[in-house]
Protein backbone atom coordinates (compact mmCIF):
# COMPACT_ATOMS: atom_id res chain seq x y z
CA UNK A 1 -36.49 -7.77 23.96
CA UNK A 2 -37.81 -5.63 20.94
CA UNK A 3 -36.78 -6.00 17.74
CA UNK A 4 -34.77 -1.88 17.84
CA UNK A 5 -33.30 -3.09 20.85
CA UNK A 6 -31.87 -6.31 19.85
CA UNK A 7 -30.17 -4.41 16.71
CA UNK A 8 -28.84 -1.57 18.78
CA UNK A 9 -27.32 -4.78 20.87
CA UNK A 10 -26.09 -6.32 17.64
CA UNK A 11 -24.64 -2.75 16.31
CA UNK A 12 -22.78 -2.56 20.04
CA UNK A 13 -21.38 -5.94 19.72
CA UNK A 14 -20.00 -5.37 16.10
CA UNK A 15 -18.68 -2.23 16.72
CA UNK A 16 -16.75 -3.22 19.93
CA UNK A 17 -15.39 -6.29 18.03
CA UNK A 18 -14.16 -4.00 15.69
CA UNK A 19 -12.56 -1.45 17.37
CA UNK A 20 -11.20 -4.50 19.73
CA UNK A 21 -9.12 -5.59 16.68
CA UNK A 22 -7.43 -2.21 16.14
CA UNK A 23 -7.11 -2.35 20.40
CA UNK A 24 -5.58 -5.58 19.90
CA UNK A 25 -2.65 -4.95 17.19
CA UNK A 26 -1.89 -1.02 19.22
CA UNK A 27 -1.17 -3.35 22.38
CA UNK A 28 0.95 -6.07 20.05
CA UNK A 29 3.00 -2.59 19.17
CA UNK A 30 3.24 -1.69 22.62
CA UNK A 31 4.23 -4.37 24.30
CA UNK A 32 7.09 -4.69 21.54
CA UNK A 33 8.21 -1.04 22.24
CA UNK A 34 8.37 -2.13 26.13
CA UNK A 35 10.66 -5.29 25.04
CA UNK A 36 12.59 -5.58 22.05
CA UNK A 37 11.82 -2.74 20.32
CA UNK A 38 15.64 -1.25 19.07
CA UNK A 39 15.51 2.19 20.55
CA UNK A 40 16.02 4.24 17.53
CA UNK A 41 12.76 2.84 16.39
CA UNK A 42 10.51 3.66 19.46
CA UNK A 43 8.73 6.91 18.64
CA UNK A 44 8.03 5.48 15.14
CA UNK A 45 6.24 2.29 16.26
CA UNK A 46 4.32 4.69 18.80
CA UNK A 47 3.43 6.68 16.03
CA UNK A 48 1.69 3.63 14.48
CA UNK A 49 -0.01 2.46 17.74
CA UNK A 50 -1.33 5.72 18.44
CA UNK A 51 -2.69 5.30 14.98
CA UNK A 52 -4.66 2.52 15.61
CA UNK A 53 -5.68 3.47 18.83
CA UNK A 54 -7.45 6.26 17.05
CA UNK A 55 -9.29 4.04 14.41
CA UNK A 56 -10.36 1.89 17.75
CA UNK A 57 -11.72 5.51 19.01
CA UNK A 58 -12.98 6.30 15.99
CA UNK A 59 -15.27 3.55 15.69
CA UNK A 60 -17.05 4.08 19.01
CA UNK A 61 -17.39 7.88 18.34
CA UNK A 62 -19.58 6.51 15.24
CA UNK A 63 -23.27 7.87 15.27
CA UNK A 64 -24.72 4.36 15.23
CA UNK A 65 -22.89 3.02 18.03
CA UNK A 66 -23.83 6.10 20.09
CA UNK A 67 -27.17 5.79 19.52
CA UNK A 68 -27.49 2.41 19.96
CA UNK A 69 -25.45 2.36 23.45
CA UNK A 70 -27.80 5.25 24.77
CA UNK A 71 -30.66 3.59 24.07
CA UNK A 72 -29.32 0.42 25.49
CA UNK A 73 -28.20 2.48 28.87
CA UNK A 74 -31.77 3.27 29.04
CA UNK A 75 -32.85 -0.25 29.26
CA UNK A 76 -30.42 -2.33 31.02
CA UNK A 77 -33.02 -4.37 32.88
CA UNK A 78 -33.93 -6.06 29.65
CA UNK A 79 -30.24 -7.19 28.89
CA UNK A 80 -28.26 -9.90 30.71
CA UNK A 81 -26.05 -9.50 33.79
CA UNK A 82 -22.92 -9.40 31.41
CA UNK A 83 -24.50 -7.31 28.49
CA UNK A 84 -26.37 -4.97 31.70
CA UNK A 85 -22.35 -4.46 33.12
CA UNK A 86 -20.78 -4.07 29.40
CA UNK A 87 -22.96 -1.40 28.28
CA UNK A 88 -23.08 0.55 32.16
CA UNK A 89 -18.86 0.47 31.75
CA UNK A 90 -19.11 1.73 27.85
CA UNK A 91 -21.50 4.22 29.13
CA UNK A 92 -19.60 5.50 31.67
CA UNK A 93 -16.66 6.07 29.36
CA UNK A 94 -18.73 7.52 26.49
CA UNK A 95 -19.45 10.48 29.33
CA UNK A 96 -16.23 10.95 30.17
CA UNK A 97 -15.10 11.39 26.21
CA UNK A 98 -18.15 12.43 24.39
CA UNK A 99 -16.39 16.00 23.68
CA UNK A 100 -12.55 14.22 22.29
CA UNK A 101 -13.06 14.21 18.72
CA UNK A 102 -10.82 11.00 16.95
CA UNK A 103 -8.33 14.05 15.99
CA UNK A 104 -8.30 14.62 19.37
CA UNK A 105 -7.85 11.36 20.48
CA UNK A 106 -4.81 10.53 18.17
CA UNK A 107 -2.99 13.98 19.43
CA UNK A 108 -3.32 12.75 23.04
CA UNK A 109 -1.67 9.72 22.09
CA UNK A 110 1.34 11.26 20.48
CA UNK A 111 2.20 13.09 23.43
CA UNK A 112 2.09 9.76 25.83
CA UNK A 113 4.02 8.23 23.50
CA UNK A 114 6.67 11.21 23.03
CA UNK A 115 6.31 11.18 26.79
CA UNK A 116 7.49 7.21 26.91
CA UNK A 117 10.26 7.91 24.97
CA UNK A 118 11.68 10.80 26.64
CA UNK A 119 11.03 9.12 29.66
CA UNK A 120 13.41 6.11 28.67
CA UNK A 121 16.33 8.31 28.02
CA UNK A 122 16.21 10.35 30.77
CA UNK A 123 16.16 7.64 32.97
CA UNK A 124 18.82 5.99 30.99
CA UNK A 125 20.82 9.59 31.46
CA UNK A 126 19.95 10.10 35.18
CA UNK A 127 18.55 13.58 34.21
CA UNK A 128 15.23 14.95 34.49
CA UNK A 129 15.40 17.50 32.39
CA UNK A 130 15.01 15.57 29.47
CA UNK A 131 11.63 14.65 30.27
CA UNK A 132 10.30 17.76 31.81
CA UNK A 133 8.84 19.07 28.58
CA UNK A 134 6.85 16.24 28.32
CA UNK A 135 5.56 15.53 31.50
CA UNK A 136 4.13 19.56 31.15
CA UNK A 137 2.46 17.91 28.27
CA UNK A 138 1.30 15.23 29.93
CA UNK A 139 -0.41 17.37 32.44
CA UNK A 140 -1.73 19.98 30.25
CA UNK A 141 -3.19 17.27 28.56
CA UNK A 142 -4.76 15.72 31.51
CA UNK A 143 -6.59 19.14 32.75
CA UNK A 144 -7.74 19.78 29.15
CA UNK A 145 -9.47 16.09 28.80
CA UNK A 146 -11.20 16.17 32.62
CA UNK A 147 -12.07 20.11 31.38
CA UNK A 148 -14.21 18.46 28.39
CA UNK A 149 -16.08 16.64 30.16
CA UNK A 150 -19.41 18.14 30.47
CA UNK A 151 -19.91 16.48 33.76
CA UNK A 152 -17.27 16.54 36.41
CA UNK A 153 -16.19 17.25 40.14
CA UNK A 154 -14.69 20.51 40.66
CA UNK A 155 -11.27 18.59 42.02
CA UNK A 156 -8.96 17.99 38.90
CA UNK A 157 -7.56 14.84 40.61
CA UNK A 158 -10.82 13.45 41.75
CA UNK A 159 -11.73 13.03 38.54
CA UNK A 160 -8.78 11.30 37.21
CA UNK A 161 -8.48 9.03 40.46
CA UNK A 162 -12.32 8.05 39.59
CA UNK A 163 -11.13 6.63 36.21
CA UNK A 164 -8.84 4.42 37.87
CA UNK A 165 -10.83 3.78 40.33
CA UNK A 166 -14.79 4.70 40.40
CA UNK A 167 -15.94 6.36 43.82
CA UNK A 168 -12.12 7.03 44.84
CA UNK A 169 -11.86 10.57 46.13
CA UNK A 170 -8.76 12.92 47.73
CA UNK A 171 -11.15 13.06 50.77
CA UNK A 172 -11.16 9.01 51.05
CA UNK A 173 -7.24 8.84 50.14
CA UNK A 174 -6.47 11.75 52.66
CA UNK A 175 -7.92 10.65 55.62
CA UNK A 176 -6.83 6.50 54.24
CA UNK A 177 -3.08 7.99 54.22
CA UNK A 178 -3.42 9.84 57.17
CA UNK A 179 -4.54 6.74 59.56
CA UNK A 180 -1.70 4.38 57.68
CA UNK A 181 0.91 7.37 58.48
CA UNK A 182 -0.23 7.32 62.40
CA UNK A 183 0.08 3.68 62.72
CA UNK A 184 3.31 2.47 60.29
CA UNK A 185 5.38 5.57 61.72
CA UNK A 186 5.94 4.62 65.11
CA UNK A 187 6.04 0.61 64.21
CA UNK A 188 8.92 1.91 61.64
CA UNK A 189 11.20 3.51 64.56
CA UNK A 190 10.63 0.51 66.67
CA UNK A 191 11.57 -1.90 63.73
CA UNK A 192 14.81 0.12 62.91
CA UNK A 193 15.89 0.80 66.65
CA UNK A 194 15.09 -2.54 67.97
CA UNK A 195 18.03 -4.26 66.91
CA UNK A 196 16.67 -7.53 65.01
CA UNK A 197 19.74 -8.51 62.38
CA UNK A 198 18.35 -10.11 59.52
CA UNK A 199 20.90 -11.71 57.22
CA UNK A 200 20.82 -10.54 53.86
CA UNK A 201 24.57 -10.96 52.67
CA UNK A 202 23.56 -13.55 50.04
CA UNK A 203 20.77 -11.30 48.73
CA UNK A 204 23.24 -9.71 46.49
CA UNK A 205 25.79 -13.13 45.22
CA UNK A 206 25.78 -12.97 41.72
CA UNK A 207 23.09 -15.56 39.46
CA UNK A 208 23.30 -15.28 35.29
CA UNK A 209 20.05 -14.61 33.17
CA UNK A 210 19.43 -18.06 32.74
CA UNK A 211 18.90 -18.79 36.48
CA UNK A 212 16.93 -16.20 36.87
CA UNK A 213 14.88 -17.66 33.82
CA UNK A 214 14.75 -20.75 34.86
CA UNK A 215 13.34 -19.33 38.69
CA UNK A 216 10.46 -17.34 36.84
CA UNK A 217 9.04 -20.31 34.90
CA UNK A 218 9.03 -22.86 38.12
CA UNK A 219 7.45 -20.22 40.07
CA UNK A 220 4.49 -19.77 37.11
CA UNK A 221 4.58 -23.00 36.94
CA UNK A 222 3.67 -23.10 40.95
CA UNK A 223 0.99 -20.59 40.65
CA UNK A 224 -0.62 -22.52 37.65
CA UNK A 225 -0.32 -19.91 34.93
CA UNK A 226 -1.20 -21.30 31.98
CA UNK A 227 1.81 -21.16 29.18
CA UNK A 228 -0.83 -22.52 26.53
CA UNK A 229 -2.32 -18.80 26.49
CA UNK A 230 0.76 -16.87 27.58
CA UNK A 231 4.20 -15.75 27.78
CA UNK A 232 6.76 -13.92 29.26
CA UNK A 233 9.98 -11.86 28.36
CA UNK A 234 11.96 -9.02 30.08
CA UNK A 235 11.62 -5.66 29.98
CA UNK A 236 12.71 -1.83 31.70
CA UNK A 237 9.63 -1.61 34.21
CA UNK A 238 7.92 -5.49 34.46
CA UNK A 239 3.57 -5.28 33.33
CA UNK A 240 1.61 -8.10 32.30
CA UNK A 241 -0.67 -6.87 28.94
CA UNK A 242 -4.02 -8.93 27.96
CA UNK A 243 -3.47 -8.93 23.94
CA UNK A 244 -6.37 -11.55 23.44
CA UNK A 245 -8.32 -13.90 25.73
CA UNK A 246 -5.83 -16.39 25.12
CA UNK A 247 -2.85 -14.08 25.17
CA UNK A 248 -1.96 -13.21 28.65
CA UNK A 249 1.80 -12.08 28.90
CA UNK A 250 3.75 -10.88 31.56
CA UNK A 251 7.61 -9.20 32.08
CA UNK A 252 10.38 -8.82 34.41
CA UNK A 253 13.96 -8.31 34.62
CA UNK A 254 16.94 -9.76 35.82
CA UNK A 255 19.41 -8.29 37.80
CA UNK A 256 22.39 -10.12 38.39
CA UNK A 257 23.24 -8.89 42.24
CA UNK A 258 19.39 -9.14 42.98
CA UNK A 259 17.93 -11.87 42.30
CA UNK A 260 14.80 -11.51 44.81
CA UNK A 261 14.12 -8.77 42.14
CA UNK A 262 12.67 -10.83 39.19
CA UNK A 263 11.11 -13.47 42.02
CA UNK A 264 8.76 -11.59 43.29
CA UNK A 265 8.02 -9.43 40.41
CA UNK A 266 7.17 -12.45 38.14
CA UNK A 267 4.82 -13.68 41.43
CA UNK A 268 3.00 -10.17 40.78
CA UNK A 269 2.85 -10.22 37.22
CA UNK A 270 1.22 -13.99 37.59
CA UNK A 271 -1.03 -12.66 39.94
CA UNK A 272 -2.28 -9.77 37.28
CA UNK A 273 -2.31 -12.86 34.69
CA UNK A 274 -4.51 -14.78 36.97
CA UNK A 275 -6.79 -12.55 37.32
CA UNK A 276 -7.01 -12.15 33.22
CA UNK A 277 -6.78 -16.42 32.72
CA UNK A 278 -9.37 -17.45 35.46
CA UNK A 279 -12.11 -13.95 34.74
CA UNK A 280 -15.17 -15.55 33.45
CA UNK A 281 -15.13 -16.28 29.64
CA UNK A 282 -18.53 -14.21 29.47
CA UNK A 283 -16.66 -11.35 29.62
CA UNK A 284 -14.97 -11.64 26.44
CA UNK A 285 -17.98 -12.59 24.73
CA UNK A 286 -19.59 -9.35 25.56
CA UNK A 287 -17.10 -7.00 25.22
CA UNK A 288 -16.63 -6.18 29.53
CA UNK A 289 -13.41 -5.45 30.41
CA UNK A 290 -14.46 -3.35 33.81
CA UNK A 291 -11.94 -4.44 36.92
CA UNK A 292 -10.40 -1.64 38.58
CA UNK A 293 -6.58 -1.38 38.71
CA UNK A 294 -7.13 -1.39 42.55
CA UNK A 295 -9.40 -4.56 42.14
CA UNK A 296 -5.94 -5.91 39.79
CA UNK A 297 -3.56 -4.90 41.97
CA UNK A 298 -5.09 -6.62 45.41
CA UNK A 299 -4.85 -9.89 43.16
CA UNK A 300 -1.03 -9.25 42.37
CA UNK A 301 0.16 -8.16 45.46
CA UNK A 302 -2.08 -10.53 47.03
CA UNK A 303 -0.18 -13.44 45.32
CA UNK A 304 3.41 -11.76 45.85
CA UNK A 305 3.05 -10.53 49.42
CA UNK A 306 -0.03 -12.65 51.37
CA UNK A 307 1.05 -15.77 49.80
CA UNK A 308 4.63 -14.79 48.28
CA UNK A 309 6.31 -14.05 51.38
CA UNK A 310 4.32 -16.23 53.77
CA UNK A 311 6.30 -19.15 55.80
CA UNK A 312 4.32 -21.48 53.97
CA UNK A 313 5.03 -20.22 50.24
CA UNK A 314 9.02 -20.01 51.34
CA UNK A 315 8.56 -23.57 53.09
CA UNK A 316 7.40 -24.43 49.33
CA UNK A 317 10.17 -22.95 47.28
CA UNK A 318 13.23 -23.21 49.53
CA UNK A 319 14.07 -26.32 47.58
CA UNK A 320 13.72 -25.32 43.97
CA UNK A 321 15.52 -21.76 45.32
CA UNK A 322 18.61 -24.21 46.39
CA UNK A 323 18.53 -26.29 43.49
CA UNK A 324 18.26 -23.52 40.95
CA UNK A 325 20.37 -21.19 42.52
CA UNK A 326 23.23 -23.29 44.46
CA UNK A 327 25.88 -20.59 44.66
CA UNK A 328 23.90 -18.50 46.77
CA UNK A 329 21.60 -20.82 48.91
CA UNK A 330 24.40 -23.38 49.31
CA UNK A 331 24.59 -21.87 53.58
CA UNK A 332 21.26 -20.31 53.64
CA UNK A 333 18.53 -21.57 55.83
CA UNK A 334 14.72 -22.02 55.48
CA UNK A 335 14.00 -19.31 57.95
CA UNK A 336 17.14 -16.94 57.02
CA UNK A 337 15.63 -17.36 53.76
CA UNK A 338 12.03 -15.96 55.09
CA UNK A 339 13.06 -13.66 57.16
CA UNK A 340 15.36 -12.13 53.89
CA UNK A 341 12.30 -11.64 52.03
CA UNK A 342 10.62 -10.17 54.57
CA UNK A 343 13.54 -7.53 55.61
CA UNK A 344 12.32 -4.35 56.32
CA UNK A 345 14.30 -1.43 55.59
CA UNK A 346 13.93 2.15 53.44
CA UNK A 347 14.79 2.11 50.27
CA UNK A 348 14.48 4.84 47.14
CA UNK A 349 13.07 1.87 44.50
CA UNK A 350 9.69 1.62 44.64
CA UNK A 351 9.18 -1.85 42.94
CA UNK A 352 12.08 -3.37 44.94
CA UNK A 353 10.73 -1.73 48.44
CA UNK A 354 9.24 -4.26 51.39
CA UNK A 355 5.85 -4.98 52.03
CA UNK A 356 5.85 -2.54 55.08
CA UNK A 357 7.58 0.47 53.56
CA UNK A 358 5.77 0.21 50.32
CA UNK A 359 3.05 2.37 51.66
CA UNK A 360 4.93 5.47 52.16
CA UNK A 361 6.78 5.06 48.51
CA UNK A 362 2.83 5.20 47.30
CA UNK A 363 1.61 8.28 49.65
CA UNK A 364 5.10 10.58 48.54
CA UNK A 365 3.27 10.28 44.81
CA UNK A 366 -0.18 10.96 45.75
CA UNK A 367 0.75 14.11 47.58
CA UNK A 368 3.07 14.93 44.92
CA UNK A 369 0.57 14.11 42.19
CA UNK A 370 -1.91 16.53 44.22
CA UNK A 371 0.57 19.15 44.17
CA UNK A 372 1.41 18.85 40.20
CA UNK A 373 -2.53 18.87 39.67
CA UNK A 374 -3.47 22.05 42.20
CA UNK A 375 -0.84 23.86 40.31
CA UNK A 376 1.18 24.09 43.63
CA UNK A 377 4.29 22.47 42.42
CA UNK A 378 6.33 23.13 39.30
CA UNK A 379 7.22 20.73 37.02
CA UNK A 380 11.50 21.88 37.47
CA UNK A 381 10.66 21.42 41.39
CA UNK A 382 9.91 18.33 40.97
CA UNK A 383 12.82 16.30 41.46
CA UNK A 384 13.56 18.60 44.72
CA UNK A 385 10.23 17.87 46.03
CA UNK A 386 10.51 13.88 45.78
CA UNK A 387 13.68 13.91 46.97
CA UNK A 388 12.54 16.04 50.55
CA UNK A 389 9.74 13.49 50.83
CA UNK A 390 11.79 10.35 50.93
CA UNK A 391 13.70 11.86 53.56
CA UNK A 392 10.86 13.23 55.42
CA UNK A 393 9.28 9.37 54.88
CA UNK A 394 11.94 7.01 54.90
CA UNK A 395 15.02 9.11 56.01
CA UNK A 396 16.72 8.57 52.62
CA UNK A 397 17.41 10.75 49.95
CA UNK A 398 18.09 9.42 46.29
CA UNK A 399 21.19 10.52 45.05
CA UNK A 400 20.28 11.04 41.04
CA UNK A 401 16.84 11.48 39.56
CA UNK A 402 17.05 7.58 38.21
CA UNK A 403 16.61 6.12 41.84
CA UNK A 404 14.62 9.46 42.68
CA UNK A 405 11.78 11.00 40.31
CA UNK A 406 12.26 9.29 37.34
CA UNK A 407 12.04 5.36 38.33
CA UNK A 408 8.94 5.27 37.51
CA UNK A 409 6.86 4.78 33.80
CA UNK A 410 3.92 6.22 34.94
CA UNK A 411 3.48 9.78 34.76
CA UNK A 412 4.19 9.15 30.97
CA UNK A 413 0.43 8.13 30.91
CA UNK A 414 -1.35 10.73 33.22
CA UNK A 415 -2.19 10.34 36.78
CA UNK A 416 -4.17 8.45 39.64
CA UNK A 417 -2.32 5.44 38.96
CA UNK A 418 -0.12 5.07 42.28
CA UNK A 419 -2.85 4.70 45.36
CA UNK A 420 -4.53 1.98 43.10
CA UNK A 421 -1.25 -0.06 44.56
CA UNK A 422 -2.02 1.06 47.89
CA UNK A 423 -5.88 0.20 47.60
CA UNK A 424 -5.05 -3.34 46.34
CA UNK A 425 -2.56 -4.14 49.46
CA UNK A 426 -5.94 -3.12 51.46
CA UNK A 427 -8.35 -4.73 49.17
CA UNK A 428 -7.09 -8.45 49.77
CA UNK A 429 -6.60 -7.80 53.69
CA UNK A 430 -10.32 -7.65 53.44
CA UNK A 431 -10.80 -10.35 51.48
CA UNK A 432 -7.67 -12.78 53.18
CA UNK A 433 -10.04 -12.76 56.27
CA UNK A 434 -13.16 -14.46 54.36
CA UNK A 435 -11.02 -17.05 52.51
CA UNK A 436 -9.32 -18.01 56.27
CA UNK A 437 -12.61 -19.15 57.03
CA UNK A 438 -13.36 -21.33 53.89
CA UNK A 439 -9.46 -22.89 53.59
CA UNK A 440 -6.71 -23.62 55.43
CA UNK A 441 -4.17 -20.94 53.32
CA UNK A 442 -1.51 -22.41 55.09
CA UNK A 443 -1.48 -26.30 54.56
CA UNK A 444 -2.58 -25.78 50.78
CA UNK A 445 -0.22 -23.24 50.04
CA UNK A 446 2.87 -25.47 51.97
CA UNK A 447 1.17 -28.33 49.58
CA UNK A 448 1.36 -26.29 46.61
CA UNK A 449 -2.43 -26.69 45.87
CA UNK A 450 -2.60 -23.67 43.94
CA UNK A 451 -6.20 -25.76 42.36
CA UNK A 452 -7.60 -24.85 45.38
CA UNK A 453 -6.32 -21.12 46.05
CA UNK A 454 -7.25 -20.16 42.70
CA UNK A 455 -10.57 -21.65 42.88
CA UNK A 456 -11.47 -19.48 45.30
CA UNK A 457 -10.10 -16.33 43.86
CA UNK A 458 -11.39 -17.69 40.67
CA UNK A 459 -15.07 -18.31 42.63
CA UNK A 460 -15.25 -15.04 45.27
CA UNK A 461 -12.53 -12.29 44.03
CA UNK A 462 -12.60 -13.09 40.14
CA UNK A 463 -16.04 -13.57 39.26
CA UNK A 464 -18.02 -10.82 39.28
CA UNK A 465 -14.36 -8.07 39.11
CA UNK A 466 -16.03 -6.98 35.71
CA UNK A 467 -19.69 -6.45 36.64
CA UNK A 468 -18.96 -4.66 40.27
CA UNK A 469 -17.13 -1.24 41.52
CA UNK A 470 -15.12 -2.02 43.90
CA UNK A 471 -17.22 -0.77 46.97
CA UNK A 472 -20.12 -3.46 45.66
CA UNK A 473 -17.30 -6.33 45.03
CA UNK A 474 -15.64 -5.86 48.19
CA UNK A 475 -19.07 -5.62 50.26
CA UNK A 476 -20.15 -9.36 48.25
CA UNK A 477 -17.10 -10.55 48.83
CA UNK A 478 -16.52 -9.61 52.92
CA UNK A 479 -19.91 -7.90 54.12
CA UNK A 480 -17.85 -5.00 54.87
CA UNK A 481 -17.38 -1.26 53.52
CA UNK A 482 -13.78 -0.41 52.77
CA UNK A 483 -11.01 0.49 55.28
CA UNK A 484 -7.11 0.23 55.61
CA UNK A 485 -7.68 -1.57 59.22
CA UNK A 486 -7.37 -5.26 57.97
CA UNK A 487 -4.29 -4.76 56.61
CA UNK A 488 -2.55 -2.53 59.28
CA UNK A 489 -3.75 -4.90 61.41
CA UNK A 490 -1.82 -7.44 59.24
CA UNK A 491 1.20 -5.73 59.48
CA UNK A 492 1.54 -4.89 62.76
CA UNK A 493 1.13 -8.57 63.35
CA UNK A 494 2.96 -10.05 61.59
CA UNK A 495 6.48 -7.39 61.83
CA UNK A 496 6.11 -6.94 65.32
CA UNK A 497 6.01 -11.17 65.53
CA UNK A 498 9.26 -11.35 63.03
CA UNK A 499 11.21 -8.42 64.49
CA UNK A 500 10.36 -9.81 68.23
CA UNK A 501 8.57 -6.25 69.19
């Protein structure tokens, strides 16, 4: 390596460690205004995380670190495999903000913030309205940062669905959605006409906070998430946020009539921890923080759904689920139990909805995303629109915008977000099939040898997240190019087996 090279690498290093810092306190901030922060307080502490989100930005917009990660992009076969990925990923994002000045930067961040807020109490008030304003700001926003780009596709969304997730296109999603539609449909009417009962009259007996607390920590505890480099609280809308390499922490909430609810939602936010706690350590060293949130969320929803609510995984935690919570398991079987967990039916929550329906709560917001983006739907309609598409879907209609439109924190950051959830359910069908043939999933999973499941996430989905796109990670991982067959396959199997179609 030359001499100029190795101190553009040294000026890339230092300035990423820097700006990291100023990262690092902005996500302290926001992951108090998502927990504890007193409400009155909220735009304020935004105010200072948007701050230092700015002096983060404001240190890679720097003329020395731009030169030096140019001329670094123009020699990645002289770097390592870790510094060769970390500069391709800062790259990547220099291109896609080279025209936001700092000043821009910090503006954009009021408005999500302003956005959070207003979110928050409209939900709290059940009234749309309220955040209207802001989500016009949010979009406005959006269309102005993909217009400064000086290289782009001519689809608004395309571009914002490639940030998320790099190669993702309408085109792929369309025709994706369009085959899941065709197949789920018809296996929906035969699930709901075929006259199956599943119990689920203890899913609702009351449990206290405590219960529920003491539920979450044996099932981290199962899953081996480490407590030495993590926590976890509640919150609004359960996240996991990676503060530090050895700060990890996830959310979720209890609800006393549900308590399924904070189960499996403390299963997925393990699974997103996971992925953080077992990523090689290489990757903090050299600044790569590159998975995909569909690469993260086939590792959540691979933990809460393929192993979650497997027979094995409830064969595993019937006991504790009886001990722990006596009043409502006290005439509850083992297989009442699975079958409960595995109910399908429509519902307007998207985090609460079964592994079957959850597709179609993910394809009513990418069309509806398309439709805010195109300019074909306005903002007001919004809540009108949603509400026509869970009937048109799922043959329910939400009866107030906090169980319709406004359930969800995401549009208070942009959009592309949603068929990342969708890509990850599809993601680990792919990759369920190669680790059948390397383990039995079953016997270690009824064991609880969660050494041995995470070493092979750890060794074949984990590894090389950071370094690959997801195309190039899913073709190491399975030898094949992406598709939603594996996992409709999956669930036609496995519903038409439990519903006795």
């Amino acid at each position: 390596m030359t001499e100029v090279l190795e101190k553009d690498l040294a000026c890339f290093h230092g300035t990423l460690a820097a700006a990291e810092k100023y990262a690092h306190a902005a996500a302290v901030l926001s992951y108090d205004q998502e927990t504890i922060c007193p409400e009155k307080a909220m735009e304020e502490q935004g105010e200072v995380g948007a701050m230092l989100q700015t002096e983060a930005f404001r240190l890679i917009k720097g003329e020395a670190f731009i030169s030096a990660l140019k001329n670094l992009h123009g020699h990645t076969d002289e770097l390592d495999e870790f510094d060769a990925a970390a500069v391709e990923k800062h790259y990547r994002s220099f291109e896609k903000t080279a025209n936001i000045t700092p000043e821009m930067n910090h503006e954009f961040a009021l408005v999500y913030n302003r956005a959070f807020v207003n979110w928050l109490e409209a939900k709290n008030k059940a009234d749309f309205s309220v955040f209207a304003p802001s989500l016009k700001e949010v979009r406005d926003i959006e269309i102005r940062k993909v217009g400064l780009r000086d290289s782009r596709m001519d689809n608004i969304y395309d571009n914002l669905l490639d940030d998320y997730e790099k190669g993702m296109t309408t085109g792929i999603l369309d025709e994706t959605f369009s085959r899941c539609a065709a197949r789920l449909r018809p296996l929906l009417k035969k699930i709901m006409s075929g006259g199956k009962e599943i119990r689920t009259d203890f899913l609702s007996r009351p449990v206290s906070d405590a219960q529920q607390a003491e539920m979450a920590r044996y099932l981290m505890e199962v899953l081996k998430y480490d407590f030495s480099r993590g926590a976890f609280t509640t919150t609004e809308h359960p996240f996991t946020s990676k503060l530090g390499r050895n700060d990890i922490r996830i959310t979720t909430h209890y609800h006393a009539d549900s308590f399924a609810s904070s189960m499996y939602s403390i299963i997925h936010e393990s699974g997103h921890a996971l992925f953080e706690m077992l990523s090689p350590s290489e990757n903090d060293d050299h600044h790569l923080d590159g998975k995909t949130m569909g690469q993260h969320e086939s590792v959540s929803r691979f933990y809460e759904n393929r192993i979650g609510r497997s027979e094995a995984f409830i064969h595993l935690i019937y006991p504790k689920t009886c001990e722990i919570f006596p009043q409502v398991m006290h005439d509850v079987s083992e297989r009442e139990f699975y079958e409960a967990m595995n109910l399908v039916t429509p519902s307007l929550i998207r985090t609460e909805a079964d592994e079957f329906t959850y597709t179609f709560h993910i394809i009513i917001r990418y069309e509806i995303e398309k439709l805010i983006l195109s300019g074909e739907a306005a903002i007001e309609d919004l809540p009108r629109i949603w509400n026509d598409k869970y009937e048109e879907y799922l043959g329910i209609r939400p009866e107030n915008d906090r169980e319709g439109v406004l359930q969800d924190t995401h549009w208070t950051f942009g959009f592309g977000y949603f068929p990342t959830y969708a890509l990850g359910n599809m993601y680990n069908a792919m990759y369920f099939h190669r680790m059948e043939k390397d383990l039995d999933i079953d016997a270690l999973v009824r064991a609880g040898d969660f050494d041995a499941v995470n070493g092979w996430m750890k060794e074949n989905v984990f590894k090389k997240a950071d370094r690959l796109d997801p195309g190039a990670w899913l073709r190491e991982i399975t030898g094949k190019e992406f598709a939603p067959d594996d996992f409709l396959d999956y669930l036609e199997e496995k519903y038409s087996a439990l519903y006795g179609l």
